[in-house]
PDB file of N, CA and C in Angstrom:
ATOM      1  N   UNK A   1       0.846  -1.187   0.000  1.00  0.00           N
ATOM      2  CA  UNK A   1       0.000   0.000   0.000  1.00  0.00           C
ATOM      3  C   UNK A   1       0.890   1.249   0.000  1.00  0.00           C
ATOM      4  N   UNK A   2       0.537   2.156  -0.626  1.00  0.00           N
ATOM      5  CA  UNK A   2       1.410   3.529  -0.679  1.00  0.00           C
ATOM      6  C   UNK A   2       1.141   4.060   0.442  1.00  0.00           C
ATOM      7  N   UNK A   3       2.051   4.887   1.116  1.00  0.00           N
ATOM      8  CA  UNK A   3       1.797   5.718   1.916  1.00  0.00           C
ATOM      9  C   UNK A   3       2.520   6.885   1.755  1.00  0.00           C
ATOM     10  N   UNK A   4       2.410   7.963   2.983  1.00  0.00           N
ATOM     11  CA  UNK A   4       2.345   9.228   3.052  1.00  0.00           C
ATOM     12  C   UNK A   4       1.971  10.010   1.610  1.00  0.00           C
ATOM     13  N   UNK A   5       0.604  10.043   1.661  1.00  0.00           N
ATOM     14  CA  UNK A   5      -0.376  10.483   0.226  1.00  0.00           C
ATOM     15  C   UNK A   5      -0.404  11.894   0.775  1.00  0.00           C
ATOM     16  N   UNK A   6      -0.217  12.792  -0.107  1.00  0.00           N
ATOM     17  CA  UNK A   6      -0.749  14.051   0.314  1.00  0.00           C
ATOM     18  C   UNK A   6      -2.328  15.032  -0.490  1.00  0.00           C
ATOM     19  N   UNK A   7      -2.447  15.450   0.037  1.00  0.00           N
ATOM     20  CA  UNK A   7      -3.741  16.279  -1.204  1.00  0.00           C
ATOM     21  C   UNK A   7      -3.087  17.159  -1.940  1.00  0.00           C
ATOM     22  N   UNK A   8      -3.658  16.718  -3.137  1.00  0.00           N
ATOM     23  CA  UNK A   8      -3.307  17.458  -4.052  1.00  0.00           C
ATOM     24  C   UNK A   8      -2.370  16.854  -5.409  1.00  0.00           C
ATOM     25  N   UNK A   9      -1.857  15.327  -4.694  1.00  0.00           N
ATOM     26  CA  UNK A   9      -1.161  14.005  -5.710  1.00  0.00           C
ATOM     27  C   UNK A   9      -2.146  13.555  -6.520  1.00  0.00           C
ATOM     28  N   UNK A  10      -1.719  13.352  -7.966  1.00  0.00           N
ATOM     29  CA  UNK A  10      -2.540  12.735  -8.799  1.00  0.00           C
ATOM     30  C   UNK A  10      -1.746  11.099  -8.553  1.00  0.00           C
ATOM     31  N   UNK A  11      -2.842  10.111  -8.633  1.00  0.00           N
ATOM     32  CA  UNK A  11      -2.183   8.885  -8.646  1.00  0.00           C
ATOM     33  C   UNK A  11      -2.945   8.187  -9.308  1.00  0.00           C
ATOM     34  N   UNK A  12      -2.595   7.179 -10.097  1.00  0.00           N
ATOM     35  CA  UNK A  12      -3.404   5.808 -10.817  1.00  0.00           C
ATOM     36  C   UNK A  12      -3.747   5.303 -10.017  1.00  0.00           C
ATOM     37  N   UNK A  13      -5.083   5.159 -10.282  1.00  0.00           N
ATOM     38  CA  UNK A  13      -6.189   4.011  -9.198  1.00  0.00           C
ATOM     39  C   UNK A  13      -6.737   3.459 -10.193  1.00  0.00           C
ATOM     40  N   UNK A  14      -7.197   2.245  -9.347  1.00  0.00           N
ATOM     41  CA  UNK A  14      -8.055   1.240  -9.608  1.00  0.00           C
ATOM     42  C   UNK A  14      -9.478   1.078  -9.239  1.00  0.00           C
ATOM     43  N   UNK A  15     -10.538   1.821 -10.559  1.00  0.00           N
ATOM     44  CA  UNK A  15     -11.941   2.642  -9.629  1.00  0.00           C
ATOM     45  C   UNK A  15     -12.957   0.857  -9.541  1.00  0.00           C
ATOM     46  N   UNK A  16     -12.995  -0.208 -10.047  1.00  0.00           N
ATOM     47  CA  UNK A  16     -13.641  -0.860 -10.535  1.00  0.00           C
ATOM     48  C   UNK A  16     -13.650  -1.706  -9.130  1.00  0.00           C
ATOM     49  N   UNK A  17     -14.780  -2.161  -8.819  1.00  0.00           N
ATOM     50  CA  UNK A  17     -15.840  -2.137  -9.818  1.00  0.00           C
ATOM     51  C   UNK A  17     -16.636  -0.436  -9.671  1.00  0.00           C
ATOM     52  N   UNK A  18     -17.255  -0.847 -10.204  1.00  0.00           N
ATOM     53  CA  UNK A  18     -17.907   0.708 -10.739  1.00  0.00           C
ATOM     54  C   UNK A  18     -20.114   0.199 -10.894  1.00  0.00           C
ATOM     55  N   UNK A  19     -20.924   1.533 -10.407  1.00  0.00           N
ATOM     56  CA  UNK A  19     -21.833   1.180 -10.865  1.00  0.00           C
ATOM     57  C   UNK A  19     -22.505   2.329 -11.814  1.00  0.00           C
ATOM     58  N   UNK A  20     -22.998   1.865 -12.862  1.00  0.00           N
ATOM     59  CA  UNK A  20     -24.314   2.919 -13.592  1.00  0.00           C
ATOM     60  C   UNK A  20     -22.922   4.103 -14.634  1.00  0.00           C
ATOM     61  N   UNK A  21     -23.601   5.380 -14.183  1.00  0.00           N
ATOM     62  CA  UNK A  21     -22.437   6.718 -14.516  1.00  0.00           C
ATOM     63  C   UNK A  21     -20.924   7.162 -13.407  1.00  0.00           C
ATOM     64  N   UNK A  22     -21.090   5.503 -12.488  1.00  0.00           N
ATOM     65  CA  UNK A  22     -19.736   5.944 -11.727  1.00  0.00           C
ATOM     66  C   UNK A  22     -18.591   6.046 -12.441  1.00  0.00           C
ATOM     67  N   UNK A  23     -17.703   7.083 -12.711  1.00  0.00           N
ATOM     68  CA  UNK A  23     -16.020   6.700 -13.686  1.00  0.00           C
ATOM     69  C   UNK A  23     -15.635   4.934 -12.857  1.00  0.00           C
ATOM     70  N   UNK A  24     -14.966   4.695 -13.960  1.00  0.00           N
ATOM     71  CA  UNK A  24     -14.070   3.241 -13.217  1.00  0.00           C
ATOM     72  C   UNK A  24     -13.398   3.133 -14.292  1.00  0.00           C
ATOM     73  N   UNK A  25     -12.657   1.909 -14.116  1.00  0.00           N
ATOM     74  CA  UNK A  25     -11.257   1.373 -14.878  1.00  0.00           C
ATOM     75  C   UNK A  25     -10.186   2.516 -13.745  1.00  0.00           C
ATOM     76  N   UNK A  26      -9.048   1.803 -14.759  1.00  0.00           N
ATOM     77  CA  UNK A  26      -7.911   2.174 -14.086  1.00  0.00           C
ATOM     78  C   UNK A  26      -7.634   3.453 -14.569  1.00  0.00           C
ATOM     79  N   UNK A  27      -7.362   4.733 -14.030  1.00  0.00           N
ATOM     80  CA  UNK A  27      -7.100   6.042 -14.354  1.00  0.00           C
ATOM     81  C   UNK A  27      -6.333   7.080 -13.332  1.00  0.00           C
ATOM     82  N   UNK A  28      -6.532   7.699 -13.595  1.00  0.00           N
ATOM     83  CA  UNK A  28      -5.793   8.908 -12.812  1.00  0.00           C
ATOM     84  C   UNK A  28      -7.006   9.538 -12.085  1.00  0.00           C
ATOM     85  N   UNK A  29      -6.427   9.820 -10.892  1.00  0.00           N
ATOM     86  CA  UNK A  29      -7.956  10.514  -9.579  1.00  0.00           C
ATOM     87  C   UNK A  29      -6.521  11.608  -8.805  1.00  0.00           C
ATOM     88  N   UNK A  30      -7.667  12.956  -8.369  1.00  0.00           N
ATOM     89  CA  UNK A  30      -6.579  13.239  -7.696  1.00  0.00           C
ATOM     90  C   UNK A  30      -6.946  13.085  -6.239  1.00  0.00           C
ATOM     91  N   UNK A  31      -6.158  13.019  -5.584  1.00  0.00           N
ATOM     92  CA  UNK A  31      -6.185  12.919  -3.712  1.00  0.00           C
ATOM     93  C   UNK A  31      -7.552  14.497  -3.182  1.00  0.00           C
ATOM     94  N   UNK A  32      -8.231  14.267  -2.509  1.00  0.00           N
ATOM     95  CA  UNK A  32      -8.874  15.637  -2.075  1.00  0.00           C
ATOM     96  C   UNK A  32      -8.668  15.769  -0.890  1.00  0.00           C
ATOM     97  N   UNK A  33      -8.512  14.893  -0.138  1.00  0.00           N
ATOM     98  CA  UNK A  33      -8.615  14.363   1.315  1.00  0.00           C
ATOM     99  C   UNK A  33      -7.235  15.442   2.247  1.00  0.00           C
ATOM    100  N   UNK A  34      -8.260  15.452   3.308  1.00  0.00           N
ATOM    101  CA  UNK A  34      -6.934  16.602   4.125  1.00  0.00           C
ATOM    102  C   UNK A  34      -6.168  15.808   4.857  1.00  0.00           C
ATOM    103  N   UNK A  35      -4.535  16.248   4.723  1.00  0.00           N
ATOM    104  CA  UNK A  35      -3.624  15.431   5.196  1.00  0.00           C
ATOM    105  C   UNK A  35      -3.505  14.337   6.240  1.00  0.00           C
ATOM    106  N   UNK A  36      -3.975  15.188   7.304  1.00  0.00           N
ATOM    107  CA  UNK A  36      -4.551  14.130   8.673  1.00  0.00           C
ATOM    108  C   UNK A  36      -4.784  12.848   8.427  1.00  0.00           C
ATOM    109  N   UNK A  37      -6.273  13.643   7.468  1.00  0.00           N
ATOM    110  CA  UNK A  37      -7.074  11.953   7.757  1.00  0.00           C
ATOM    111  C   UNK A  37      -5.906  10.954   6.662  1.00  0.00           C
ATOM    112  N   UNK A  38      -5.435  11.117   5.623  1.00  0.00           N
ATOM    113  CA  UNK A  38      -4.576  10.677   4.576  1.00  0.00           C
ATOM    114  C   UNK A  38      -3.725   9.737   5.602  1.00  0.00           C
ATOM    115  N   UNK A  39      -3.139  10.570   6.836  1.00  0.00           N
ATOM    116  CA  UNK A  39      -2.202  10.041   7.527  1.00  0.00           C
ATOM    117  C   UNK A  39      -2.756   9.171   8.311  1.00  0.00           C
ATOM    118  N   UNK A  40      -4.150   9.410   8.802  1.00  0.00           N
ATOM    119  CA  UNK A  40      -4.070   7.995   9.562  1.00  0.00           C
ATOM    120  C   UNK A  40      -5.407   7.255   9.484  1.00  0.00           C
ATOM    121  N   UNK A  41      -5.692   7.215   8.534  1.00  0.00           N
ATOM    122  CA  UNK A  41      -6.620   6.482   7.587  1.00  0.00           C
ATOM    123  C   UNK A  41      -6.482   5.594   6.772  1.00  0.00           C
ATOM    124  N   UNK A  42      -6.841   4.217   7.005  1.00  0.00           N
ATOM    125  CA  UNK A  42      -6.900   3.469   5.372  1.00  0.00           C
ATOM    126  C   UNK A  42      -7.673   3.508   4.127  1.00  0.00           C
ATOM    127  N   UNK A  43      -8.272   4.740   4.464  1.00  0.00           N
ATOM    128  CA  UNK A  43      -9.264   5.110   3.193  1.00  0.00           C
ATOM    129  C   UNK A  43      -8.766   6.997   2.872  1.00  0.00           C
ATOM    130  N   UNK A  44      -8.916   7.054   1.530  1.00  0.00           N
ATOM    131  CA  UNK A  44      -8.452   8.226   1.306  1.00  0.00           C
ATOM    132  C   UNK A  44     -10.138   8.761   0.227  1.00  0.00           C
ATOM    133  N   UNK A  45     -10.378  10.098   0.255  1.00  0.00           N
ATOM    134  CA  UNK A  45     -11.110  10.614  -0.883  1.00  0.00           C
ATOM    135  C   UNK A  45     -10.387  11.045  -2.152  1.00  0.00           C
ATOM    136  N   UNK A  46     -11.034  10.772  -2.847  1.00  0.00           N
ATOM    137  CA  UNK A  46     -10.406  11.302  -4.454  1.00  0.00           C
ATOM    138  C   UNK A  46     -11.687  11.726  -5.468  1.00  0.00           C
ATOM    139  N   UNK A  47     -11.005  12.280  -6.463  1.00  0.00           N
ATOM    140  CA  UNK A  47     -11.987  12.923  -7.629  1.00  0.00           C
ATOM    141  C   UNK A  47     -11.136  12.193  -8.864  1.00  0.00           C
ATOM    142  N   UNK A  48     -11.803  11.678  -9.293  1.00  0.00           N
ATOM    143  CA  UNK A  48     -11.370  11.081 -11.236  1.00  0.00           C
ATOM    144  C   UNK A  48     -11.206  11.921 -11.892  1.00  0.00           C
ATOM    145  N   UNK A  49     -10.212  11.585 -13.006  1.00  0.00           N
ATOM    146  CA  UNK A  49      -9.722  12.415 -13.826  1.00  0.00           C
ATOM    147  C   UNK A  49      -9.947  11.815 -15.073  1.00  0.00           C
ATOM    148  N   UNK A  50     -10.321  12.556 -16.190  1.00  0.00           N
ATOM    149  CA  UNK A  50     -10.883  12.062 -17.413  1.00  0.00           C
ATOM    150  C   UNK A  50     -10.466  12.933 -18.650  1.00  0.00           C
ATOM    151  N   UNK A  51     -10.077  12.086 -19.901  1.00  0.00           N
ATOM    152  CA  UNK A  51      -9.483  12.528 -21.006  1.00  0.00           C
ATOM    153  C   UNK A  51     -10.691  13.594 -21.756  1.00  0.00           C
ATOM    154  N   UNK A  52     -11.587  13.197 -21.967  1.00  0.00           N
ATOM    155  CA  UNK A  52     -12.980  13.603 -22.258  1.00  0.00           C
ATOM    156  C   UNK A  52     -13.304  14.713 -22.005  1.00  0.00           C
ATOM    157  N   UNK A  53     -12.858  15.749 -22.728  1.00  0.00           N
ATOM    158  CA  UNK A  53     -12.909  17.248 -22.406  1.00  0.00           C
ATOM    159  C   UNK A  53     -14.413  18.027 -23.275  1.00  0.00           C
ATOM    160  N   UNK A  54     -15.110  16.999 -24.361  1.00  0.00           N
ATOM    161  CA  UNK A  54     -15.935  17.056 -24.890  1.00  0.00           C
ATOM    162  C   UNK A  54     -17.439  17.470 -23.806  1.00  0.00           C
ATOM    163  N   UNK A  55     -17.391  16.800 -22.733  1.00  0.00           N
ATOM    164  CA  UNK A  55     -18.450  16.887 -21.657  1.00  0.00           C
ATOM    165  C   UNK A  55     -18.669  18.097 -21.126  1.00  0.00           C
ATOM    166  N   UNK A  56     -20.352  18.161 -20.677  1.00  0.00           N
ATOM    167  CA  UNK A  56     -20.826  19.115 -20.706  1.00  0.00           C
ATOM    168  C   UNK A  56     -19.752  19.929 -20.165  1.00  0.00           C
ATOM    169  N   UNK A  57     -19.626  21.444 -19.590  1.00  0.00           N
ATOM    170  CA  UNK A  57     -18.837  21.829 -18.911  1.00  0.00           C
ATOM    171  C   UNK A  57     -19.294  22.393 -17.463  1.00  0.00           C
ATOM    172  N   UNK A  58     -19.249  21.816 -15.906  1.00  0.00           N
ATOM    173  CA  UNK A  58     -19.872  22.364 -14.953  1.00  0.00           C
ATOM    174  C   UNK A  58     -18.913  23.299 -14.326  1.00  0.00           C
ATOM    175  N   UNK A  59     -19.232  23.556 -13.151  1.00  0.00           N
ATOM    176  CA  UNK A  59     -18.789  24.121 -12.535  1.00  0.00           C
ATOM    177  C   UNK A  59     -18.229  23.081 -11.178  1.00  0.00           C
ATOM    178  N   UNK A  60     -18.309  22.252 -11.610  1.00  0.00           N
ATOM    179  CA  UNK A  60     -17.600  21.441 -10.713  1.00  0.00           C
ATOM    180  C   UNK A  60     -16.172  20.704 -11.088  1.00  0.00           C
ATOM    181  N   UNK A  61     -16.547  21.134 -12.681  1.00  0.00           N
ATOM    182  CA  UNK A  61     -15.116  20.521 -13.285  1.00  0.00           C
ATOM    183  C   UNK A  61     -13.846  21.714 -13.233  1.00  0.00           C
ATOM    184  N   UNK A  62     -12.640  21.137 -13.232  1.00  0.00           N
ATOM    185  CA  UNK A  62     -11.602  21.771 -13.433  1.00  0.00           C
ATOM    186  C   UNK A  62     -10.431  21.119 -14.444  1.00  0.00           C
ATOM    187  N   UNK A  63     -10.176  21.649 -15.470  1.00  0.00           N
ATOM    188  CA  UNK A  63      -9.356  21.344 -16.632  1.00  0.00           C
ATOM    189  C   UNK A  63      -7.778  21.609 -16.412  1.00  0.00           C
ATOM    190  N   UNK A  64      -7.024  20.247 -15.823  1.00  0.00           N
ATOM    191  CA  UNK A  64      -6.105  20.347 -15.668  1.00  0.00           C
ATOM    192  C   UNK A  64      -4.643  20.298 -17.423  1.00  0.00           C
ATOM    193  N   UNK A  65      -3.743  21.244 -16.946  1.00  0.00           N
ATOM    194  CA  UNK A  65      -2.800  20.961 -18.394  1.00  0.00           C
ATOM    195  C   UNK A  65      -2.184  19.562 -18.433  1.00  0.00           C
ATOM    196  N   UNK A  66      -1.272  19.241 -19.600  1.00  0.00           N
ATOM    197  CA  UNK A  66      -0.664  17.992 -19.210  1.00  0.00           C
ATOM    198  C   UNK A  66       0.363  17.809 -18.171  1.00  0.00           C
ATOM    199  N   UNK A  67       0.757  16.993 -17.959  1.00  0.00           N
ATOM    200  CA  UNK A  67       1.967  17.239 -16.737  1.00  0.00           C
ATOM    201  C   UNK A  67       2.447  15.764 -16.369  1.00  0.00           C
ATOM    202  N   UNK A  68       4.015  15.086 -15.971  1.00  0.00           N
ATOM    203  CA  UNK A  68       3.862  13.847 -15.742  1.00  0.00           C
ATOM    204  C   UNK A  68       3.196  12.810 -15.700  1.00  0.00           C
ATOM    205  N   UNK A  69       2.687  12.533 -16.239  1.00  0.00           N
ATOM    206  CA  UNK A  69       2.172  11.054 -16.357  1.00  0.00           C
ATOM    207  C   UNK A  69       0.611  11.391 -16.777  1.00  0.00           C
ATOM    208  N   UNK A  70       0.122  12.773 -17.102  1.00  0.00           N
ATOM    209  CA  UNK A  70      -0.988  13.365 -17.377  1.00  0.00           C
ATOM    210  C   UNK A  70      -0.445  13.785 -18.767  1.00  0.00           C
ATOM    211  N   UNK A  71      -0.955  13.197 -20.318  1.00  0.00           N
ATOM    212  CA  UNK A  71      -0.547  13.237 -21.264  1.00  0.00           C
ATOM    213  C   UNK A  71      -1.095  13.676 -22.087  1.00  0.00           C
ATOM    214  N   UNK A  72      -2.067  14.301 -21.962  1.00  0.00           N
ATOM    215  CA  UNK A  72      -2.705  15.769 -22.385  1.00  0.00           C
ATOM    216  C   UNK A  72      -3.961  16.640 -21.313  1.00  0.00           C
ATOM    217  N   UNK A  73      -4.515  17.316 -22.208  1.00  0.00           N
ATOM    218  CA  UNK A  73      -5.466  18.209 -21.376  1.00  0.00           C
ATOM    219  C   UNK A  73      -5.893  17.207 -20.726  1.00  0.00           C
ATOM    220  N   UNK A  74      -6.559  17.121 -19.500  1.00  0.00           N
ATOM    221  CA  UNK A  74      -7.847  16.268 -18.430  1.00  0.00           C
ATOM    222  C   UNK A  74      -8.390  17.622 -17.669  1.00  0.00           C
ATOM    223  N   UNK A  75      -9.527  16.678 -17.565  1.00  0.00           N
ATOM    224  CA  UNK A  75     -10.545  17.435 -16.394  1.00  0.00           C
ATOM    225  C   UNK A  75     -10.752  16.254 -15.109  1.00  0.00           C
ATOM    226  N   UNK A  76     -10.946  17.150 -14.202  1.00  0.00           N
ATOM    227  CA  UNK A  76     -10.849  16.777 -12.755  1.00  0.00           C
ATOM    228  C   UNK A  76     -12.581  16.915 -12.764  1.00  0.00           C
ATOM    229  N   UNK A  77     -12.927  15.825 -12.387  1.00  0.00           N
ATOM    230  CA  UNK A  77     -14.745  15.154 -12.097  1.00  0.00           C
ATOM    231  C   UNK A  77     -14.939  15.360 -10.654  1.00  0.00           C
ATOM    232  N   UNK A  78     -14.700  17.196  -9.748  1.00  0.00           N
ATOM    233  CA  UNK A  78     -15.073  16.913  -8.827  1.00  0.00           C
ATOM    234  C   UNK A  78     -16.551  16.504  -8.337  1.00  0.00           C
ATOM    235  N   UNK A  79     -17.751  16.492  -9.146  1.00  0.00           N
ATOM    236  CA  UNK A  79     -19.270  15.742  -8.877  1.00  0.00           C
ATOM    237  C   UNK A  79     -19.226  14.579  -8.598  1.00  0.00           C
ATOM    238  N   UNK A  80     -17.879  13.804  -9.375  1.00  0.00           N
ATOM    239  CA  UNK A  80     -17.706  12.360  -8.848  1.00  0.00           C
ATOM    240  C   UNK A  80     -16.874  11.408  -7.893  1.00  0.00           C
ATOM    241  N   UNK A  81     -17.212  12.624  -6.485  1.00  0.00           N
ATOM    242  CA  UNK A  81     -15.732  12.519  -5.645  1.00  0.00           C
ATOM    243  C   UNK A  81     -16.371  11.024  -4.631  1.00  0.00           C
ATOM    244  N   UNK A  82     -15.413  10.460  -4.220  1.00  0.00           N
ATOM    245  CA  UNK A  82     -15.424   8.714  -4.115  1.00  0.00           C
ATOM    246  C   UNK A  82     -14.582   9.007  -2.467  1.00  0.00           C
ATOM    247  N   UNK A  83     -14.527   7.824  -1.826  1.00  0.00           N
ATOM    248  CA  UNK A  83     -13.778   7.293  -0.989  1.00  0.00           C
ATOM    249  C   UNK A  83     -13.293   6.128  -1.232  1.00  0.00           C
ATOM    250  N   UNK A  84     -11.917   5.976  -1.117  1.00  0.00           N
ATOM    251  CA  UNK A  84     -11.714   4.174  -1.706  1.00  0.00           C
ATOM    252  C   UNK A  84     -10.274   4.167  -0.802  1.00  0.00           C
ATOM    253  N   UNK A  85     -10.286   2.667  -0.406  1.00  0.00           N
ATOM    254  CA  UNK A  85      -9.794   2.258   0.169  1.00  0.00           C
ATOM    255  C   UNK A  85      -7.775   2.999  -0.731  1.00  0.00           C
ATOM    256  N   UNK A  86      -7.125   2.625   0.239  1.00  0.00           N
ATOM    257  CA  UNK A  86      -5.853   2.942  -0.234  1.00  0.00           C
ATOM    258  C   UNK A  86      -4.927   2.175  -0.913  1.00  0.00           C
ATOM    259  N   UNK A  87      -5.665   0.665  -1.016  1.00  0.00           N
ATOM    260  CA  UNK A  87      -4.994   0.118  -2.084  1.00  0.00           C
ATOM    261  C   UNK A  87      -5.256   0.061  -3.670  1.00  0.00           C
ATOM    262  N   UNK A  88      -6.399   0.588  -3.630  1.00  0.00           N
ATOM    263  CA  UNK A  88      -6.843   0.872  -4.815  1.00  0.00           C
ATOM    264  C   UNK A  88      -5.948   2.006  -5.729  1.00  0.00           C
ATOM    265  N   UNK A  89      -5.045   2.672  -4.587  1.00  0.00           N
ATOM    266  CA  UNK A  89      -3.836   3.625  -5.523  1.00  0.00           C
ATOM    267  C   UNK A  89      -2.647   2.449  -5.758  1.00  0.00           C
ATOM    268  N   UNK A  90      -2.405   3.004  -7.054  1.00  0.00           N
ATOM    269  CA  UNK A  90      -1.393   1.940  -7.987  1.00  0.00           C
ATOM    270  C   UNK A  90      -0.170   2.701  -8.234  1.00  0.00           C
ATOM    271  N   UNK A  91       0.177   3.831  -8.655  1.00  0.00           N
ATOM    272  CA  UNK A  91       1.767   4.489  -8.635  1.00  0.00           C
ATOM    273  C   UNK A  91       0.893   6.012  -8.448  1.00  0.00           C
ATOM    274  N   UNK A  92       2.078   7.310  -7.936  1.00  0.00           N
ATOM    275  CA  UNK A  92       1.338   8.224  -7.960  1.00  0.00           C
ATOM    276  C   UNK A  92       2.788   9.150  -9.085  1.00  0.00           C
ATOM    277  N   UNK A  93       1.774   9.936  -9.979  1.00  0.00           N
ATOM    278  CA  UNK A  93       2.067  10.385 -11.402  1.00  0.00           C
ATOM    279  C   UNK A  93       2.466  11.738 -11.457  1.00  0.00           C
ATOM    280  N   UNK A  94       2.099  12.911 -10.224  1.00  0.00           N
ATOM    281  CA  UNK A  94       2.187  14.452 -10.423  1.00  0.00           C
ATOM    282  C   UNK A  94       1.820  14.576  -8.808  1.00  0.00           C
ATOM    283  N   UNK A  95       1.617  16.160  -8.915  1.00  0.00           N
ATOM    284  CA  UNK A  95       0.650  16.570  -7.758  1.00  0.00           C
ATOM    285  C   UNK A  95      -0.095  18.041  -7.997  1.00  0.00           C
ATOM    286  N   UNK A  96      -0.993  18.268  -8.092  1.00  0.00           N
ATOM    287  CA  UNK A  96      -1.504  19.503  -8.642  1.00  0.00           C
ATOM    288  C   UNK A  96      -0.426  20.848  -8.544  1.00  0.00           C
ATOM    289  N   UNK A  97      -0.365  22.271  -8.781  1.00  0.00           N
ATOM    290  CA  UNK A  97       0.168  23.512  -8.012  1.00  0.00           C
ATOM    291  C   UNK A  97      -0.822  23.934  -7.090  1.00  0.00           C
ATOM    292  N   UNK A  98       0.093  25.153  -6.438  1.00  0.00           N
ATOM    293  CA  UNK A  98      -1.441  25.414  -5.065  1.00  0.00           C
ATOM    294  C   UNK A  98      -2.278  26.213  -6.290  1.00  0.00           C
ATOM    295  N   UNK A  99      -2.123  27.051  -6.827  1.00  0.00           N
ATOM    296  CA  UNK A  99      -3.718  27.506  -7.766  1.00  0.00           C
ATOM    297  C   UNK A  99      -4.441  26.411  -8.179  1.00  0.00           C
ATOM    298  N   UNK A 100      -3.590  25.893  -8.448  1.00  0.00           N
ATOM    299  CA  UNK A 100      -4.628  24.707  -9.139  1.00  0.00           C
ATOM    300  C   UNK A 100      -5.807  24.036  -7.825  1.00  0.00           C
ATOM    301  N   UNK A 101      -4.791  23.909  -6.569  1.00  0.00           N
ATOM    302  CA  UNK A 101      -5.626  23.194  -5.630  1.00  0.00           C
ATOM    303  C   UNK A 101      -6.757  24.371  -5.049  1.00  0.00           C
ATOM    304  N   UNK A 102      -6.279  25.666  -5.377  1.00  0.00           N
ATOM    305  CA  UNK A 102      -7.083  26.454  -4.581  1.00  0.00           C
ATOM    306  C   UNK A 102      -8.703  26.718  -5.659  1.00  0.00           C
ATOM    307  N   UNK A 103      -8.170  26.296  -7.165  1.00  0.00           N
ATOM    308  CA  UNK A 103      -9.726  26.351  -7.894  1.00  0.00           C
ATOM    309  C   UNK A 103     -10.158  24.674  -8.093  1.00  0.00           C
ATOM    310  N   UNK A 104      -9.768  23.980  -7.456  1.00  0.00           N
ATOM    311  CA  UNK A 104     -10.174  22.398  -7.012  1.00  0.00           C
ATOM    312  C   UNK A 104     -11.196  22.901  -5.764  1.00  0.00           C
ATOM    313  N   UNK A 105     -10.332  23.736  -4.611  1.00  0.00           N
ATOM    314  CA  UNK A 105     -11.646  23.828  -3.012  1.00  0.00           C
ATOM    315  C   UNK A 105     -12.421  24.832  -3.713  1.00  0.00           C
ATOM    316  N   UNK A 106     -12.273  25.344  -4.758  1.00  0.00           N
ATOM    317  CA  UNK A 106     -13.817  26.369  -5.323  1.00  0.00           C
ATOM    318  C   UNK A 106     -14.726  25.149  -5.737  1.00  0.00           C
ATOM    319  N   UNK A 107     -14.204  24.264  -6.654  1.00  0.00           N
ATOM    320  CA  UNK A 107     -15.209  23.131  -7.532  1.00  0.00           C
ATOM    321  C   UNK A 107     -15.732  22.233  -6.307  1.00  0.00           C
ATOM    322  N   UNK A 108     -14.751  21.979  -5.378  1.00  0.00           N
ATOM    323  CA  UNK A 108     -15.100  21.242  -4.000  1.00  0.00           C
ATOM    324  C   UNK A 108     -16.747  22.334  -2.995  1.00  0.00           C
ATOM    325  N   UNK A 109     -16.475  22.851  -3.171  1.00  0.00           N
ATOM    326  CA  UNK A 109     -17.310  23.823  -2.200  1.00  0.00           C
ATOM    327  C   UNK A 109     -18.708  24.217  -3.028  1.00  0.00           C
ATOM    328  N   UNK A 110     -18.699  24.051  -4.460  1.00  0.00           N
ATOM    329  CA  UNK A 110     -19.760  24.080  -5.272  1.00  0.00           C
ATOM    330  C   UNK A 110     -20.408  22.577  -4.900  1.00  0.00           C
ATOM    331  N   UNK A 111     -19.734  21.569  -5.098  1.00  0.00           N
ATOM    332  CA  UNK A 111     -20.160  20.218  -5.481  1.00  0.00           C
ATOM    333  C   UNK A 111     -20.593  19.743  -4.233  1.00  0.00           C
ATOM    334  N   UNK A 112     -20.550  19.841  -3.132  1.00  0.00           N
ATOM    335  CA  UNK A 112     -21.041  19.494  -1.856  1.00  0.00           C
ATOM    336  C   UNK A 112     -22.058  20.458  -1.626  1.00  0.00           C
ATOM    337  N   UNK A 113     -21.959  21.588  -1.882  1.00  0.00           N
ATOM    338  CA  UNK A 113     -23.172  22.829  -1.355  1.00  0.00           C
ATOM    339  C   UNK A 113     -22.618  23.696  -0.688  1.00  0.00           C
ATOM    340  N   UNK A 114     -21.290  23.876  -0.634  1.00  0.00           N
ATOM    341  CA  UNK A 114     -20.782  24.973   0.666  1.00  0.00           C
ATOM    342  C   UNK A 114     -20.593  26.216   0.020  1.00  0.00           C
ATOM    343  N   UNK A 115     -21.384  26.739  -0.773  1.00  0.00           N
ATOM    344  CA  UNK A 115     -21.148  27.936  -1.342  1.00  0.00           C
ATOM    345  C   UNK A 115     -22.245  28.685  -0.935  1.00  0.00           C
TER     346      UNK A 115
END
């Protein structure tokens, strides 16, 4: 199992099984989860990341550039934020910048209701 995950790491997971419009297969999710619990938790939260830039566009999404192991444009599916166990992370690939994480807690704070 990987450890010391931080928020804000993109890592390959393993979403499957999967039900209905849940993302699954193996892909890139990024970490959302605040450090703490990361640290002493065997379950971490994450948001999927998807090549599919064609989709509608919300306000919950955020369009990340390419970057290590992210091999072109993606968008970050925060509407489809998950809890999954920590073995379900398989190598970890990047880690967002803080802007980036700081318009992730805007899409975060839409997608739960805290706005």
């Amino acid at each position: 199992m990987i450890e010391n995950i931080v928020r804000g790491e993109i890592y390959i997971a393993d979403l499957d099984p999967c039900i209905g419009s849940e993302q699954g297969g193996i892909r890139p999710v990024v970490i959302i989860q605040n450090n703490t619990g990361n640290r002493f938790s065997t379950t971490t939260i994450v948001a999927p990341i998807t090549t599919k830039l064609g989709k509608a566009y919300l306000p919950t999404h955020l369009v990340i550039n390419k970057r290590t192991g992210i091999y072109k444009k993606s968008m970050i599916l925060l509407e489809q934020i998950r809890i999954i166990d920590k073995s379900r992370l398989l190598e970890k690939l990047s880690i967002l910048e803080d802007q980036e994480i700081d318009l992730m807690d805007r899409s975060l704070r839409i997608s739960v209701g805290l706005n």
